[in-house]
C-alpha atoms as a PDB file:
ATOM      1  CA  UNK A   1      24.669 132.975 145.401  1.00  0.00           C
ATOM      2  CA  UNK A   2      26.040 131.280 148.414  1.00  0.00           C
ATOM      3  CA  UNK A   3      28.030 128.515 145.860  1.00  0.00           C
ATOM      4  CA  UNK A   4      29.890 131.516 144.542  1.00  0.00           C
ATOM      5  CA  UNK A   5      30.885 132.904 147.855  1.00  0.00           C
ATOM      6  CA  UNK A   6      31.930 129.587 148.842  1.00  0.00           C
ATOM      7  CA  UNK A   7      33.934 128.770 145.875  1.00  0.00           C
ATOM      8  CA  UNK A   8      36.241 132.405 146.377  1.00  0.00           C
ATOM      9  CA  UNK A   9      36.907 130.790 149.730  1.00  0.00           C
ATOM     10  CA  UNK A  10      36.903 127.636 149.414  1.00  0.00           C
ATOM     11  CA  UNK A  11      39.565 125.958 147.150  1.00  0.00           C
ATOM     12  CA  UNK A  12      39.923 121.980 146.601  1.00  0.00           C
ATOM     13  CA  UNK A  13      43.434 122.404 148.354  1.00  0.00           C
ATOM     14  CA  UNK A  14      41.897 123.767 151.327  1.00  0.00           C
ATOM     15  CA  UNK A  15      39.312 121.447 151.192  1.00  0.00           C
ATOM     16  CA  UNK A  16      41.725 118.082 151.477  1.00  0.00           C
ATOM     17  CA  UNK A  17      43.838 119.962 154.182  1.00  0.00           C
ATOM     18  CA  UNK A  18      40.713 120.494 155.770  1.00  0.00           C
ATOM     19  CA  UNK A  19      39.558 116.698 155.512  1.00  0.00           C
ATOM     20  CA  UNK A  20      43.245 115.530 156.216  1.00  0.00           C
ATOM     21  CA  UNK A  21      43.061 117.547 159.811  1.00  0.00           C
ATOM     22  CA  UNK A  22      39.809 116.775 160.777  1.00  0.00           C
ATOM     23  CA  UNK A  23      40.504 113.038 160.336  1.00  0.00           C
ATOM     24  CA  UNK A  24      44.193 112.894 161.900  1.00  0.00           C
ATOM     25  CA  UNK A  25      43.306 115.847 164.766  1.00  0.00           C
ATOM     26  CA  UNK A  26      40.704 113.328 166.836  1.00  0.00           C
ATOM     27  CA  UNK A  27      43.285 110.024 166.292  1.00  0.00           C
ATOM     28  CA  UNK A  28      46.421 112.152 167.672  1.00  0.00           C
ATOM     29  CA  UNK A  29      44.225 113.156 170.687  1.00  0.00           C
ATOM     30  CA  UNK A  30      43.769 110.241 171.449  1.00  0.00           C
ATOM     31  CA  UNK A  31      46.867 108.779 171.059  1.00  0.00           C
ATOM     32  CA  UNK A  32      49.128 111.326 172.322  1.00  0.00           C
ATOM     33  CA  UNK A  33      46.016 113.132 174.289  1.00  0.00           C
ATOM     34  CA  UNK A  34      44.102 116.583 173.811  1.00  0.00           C
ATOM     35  CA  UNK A  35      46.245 119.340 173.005  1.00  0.00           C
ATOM     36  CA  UNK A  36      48.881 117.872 172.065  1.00  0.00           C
ATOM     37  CA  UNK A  37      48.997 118.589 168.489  1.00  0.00           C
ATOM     38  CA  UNK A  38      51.116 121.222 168.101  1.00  0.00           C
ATOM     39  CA  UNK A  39      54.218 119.307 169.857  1.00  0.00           C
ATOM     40  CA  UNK A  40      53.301 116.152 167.649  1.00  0.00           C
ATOM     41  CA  UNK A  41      53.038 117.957 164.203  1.00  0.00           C
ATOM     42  CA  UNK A  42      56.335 119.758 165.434  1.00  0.00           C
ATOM     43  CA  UNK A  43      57.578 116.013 166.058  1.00  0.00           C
ATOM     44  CA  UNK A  44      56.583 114.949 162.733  1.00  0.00           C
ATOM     45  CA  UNK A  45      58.026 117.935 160.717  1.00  0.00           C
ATOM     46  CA  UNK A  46      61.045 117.626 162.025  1.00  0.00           C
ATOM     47  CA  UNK A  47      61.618 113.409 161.677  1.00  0.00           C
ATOM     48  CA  UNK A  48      60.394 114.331 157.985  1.00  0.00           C
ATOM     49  CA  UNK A  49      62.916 116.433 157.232  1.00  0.00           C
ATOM     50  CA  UNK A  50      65.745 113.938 158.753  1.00  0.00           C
ATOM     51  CA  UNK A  51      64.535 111.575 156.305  1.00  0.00           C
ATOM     52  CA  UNK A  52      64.806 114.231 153.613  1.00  0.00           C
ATOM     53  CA  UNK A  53      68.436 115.322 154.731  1.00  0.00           C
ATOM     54  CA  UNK A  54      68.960 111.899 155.317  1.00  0.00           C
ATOM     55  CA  UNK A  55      68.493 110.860 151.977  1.00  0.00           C
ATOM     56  CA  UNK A  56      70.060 113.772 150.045  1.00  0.00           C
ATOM     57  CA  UNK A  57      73.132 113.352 152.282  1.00  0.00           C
ATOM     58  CA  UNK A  58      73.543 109.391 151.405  1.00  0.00           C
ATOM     59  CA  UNK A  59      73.036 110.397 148.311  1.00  0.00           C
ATOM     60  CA  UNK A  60      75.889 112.698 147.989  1.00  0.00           C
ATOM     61  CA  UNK A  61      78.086 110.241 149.899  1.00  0.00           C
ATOM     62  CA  UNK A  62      77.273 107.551 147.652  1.00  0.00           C
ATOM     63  CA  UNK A  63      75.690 105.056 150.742  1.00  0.00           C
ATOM     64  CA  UNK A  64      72.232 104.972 150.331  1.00  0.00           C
ATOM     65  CA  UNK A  65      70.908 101.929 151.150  1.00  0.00           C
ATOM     66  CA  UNK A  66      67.388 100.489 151.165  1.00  0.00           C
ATOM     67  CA  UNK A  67      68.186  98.100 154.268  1.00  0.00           C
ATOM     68  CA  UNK A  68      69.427 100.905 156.214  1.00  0.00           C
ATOM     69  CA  UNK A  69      66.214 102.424 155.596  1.00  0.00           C
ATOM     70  CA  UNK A  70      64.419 100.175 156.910  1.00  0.00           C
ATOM     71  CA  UNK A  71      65.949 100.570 159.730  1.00  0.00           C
ATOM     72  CA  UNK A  72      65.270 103.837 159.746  1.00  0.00           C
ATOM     73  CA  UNK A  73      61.261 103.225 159.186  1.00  0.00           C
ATOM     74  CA  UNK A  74      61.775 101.146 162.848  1.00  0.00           C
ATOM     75  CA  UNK A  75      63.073 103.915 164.020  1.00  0.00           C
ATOM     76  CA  UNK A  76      60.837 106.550 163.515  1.00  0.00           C
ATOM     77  CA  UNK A  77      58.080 104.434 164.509  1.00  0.00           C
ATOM     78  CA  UNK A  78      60.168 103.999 167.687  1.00  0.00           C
ATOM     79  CA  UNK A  79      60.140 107.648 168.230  1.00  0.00           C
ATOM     80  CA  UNK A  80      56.698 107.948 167.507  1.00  0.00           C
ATOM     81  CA  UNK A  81      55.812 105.614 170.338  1.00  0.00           C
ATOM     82  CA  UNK A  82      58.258 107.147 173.069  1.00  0.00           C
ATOM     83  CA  UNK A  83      55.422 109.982 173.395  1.00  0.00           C
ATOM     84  CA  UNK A  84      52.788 107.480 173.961  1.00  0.00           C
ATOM     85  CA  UNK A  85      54.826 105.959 176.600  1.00  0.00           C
ATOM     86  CA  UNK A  86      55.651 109.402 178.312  1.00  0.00           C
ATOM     87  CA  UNK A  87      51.463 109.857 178.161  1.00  0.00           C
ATOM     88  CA  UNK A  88      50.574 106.249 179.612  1.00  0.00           C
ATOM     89  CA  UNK A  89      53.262 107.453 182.501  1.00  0.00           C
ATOM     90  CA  UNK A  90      51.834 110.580 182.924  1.00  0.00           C
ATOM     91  CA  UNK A  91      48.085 109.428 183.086  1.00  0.00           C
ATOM     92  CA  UNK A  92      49.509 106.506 185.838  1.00  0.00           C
ATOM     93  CA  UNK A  93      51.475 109.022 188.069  1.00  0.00           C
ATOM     94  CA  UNK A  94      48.667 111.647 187.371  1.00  0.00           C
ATOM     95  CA  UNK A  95      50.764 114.504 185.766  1.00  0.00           C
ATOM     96  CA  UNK A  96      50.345 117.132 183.548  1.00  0.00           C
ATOM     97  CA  UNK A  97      51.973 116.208 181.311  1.00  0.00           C
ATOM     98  CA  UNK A  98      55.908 116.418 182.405  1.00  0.00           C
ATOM     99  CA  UNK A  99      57.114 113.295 180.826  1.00  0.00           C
ATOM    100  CA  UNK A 100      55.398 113.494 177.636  1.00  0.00           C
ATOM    101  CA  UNK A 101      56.546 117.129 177.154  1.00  0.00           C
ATOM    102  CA  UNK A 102      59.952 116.218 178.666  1.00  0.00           C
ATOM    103  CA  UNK A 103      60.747 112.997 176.428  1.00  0.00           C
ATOM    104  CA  UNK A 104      58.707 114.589 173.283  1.00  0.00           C
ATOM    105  CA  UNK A 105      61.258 117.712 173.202  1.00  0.00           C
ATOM    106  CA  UNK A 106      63.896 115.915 173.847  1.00  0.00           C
ATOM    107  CA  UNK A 107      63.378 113.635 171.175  1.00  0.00           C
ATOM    108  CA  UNK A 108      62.689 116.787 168.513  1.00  0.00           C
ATOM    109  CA  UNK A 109      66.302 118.589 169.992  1.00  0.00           C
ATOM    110  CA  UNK A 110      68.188 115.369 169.259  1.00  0.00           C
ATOM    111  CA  UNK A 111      66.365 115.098 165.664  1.00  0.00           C
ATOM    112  CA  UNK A 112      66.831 118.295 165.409  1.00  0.00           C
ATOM    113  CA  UNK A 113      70.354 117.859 165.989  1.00  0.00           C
ATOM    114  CA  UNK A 114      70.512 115.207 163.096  1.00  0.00           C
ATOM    115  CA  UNK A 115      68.990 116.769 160.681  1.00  0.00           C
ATOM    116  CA  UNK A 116      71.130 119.653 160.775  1.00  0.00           C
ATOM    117  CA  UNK A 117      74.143 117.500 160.904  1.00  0.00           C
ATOM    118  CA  UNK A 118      72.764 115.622 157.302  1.00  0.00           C
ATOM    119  CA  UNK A 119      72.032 118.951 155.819  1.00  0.00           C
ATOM    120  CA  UNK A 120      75.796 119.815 155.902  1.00  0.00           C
ATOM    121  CA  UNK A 121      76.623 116.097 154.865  1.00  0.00           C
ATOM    122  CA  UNK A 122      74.081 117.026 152.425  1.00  0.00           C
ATOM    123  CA  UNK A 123      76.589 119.668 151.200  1.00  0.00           C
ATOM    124  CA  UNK A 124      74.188 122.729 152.339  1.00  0.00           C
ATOM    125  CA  UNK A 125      76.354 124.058 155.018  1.00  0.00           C
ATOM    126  CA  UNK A 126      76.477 127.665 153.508  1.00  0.00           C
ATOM    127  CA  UNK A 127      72.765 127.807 155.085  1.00  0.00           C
ATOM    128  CA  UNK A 128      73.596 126.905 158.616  1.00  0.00           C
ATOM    129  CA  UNK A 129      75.179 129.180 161.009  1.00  0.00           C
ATOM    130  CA  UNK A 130      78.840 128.375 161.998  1.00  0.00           C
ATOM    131  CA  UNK A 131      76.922 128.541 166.006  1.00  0.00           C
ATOM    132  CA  UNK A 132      74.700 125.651 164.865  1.00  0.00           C
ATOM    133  CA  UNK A 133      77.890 124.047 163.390  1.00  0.00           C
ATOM    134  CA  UNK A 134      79.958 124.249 166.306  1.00  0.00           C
ATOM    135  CA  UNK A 135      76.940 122.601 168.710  1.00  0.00           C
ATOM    136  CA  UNK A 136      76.366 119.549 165.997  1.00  0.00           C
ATOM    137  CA  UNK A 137      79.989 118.813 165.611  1.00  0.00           C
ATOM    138  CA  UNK A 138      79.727 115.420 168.177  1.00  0.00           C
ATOM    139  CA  UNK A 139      76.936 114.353 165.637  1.00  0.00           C
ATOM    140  CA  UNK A 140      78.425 115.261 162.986  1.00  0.00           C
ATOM    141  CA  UNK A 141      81.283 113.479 163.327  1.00  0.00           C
ATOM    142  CA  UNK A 142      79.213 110.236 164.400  1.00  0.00           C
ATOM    143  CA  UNK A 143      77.555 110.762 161.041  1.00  0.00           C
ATOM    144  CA  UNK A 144      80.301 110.685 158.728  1.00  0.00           C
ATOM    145  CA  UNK A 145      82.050 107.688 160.899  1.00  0.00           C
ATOM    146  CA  UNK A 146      78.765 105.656 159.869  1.00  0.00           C
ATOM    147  CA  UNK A 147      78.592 106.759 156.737  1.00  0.00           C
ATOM    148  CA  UNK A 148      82.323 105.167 156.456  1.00  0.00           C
ATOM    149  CA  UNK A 149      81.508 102.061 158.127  1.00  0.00           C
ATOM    150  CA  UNK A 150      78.469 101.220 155.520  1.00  0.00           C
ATOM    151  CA  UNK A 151      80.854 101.609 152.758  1.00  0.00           C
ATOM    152  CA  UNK A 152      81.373 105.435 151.501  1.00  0.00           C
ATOM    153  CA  UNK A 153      85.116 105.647 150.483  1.00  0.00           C
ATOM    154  CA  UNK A 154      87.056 108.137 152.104  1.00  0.00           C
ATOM    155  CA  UNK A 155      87.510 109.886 148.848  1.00  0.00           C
ATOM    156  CA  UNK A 156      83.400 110.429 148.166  1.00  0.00           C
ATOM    157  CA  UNK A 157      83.637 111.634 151.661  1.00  0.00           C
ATOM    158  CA  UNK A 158      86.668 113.779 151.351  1.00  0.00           C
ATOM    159  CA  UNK A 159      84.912 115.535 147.886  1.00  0.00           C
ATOM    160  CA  UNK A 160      81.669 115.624 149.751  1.00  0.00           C
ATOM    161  CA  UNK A 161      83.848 118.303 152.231  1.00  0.00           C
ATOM    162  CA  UNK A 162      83.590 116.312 155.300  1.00  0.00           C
ATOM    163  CA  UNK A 163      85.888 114.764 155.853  1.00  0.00           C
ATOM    164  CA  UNK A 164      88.183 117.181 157.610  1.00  0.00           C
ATOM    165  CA  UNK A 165      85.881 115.643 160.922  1.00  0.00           C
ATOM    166  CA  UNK A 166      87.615 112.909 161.433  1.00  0.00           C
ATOM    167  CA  UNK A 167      90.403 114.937 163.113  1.00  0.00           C
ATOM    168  CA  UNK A 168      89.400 115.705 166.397  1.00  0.00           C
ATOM    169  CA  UNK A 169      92.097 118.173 167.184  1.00  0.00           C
ATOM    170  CA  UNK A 170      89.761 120.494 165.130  1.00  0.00           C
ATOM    171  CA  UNK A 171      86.628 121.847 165.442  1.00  0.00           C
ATOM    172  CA  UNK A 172      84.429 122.107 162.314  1.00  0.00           C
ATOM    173  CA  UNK A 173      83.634 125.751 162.364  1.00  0.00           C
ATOM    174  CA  UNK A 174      87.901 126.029 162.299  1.00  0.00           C
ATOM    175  CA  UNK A 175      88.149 123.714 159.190  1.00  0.00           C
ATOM    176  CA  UNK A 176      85.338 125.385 157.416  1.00  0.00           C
ATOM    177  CA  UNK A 177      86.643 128.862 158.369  1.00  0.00           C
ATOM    178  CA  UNK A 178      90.534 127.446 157.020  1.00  0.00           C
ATOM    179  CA  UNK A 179      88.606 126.110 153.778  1.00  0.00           C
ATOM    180  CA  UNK A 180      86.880 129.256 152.606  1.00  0.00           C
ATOM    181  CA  UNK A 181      90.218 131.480 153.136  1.00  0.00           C
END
C-alpha cells in the first residue's frame, strides 16, 4: 500500500534532483556558508547560460574556438572563487555578509550583462527589450570588437547584424530601430 502511494509521488526524476540537492546543498554551505544557496544557484544559472549564449553566438560569427574556451573554464572558476573570497573577508571583519552579497551580485549583473549582449550576437535580439539593448550597448560593442580580433571577418559579422556597433555615433536601439523600417 504505502509503495503505491509513494510511487504517484515519487518519480525517478524527482528522486535524482532530490539526491543531486542533498549532496551539493551541505558542500555550498560550506563553501560559500549557510544560506547562501539561493544567490549561488542564481550565480550558477546565470554563468551557464553565458556559456550557452556564448557558444551559439561564436557559432553564428564563425569564431568558436576551443582555446578560447578554455579560457573561459578559468574564468568561471575565477568567478566561482570571488564569493569565497568575499566570505573569508566577511568571517575576518565579522560581517554579515556585505562583501559576499556585494561582490556575488555584482558579479551576476555583469554576467548578466554578457549574456544578454551574446544572445543578440547570438542573433535573438527580437526577444530582448530595446531598454535592455540600450544598457548592454558598452558590452556589446566590446563583444563584437573581440569577436573581430580572434578572427570573424567583418562580413560574418556584418550578416550576423552586428556590425552596425562599431560606429559609435549610434546607439544600437537607433540602428535596430533604422533596420526594421
Amino acid at each position: 500500500m504505502y509503495k503505491q502511494i509513494l510511487s504517484q509521488y515519487l518519480s525517478e526524476g524527482k528522486l535524482t534532483a532530490a539526491a543531486v540537492g542533498a549532496f551539493f546543498a551541505p558542500v555550498i554551505d560550506s563553501i560559500y556558508g549557510g544560506g547562501r544557496l539561493i544567490p549561488i544557484a542564481l550565480l550558477i544559472a546565470v554563468i551557464v547560460l553565458d556559456w550557452i549564449t556564448g557558444i551559439a553566438a561564436s557559432h553564428k560569427d564563425k569564431t568558436y574556438s576551443s582555446e578560447y574556451g578554455m579560457f573561459g573554464v578559468l574564468r568561471t572558476l575565477f568567478l566561482l572563487a570571488l564569493p569565497v573570497l568575499a566570505k573569508l573577508l566577511d568571517t575576518m571583519l565579522s560581517m554579515p555578509g556585505l562583501f559576499f552579497y556585494a561582490i556575488t551580485l555584482g558579479i551576476i549583473y555583469h554576467t548578466w550583462q554578457s549574456l544578454t549582449a551574446n544572445a543578440y550576437r547570438a542573433g535573438w535580439e527580437k526577444w530582448i527589450p530595446k531598454s535592455v539593448i540600450e544598457h548592454i550597448d558598452s558590452e556589446l560593442k566590446a563583444k563584437v570588437e573581440r569577436a573581430t580580433k580572434r578572427g570573424s571577418s567583418p562580413e560574418t559579422i556584418k550578416n550576423s547584424d552586428h556590425t552596425d556597433l562599431s560606429n559609435d555615433n549610434e546607439s544600437t536601439t537607433n540602428k535596430r530601430k533604422s533596420n526594421n523600417g
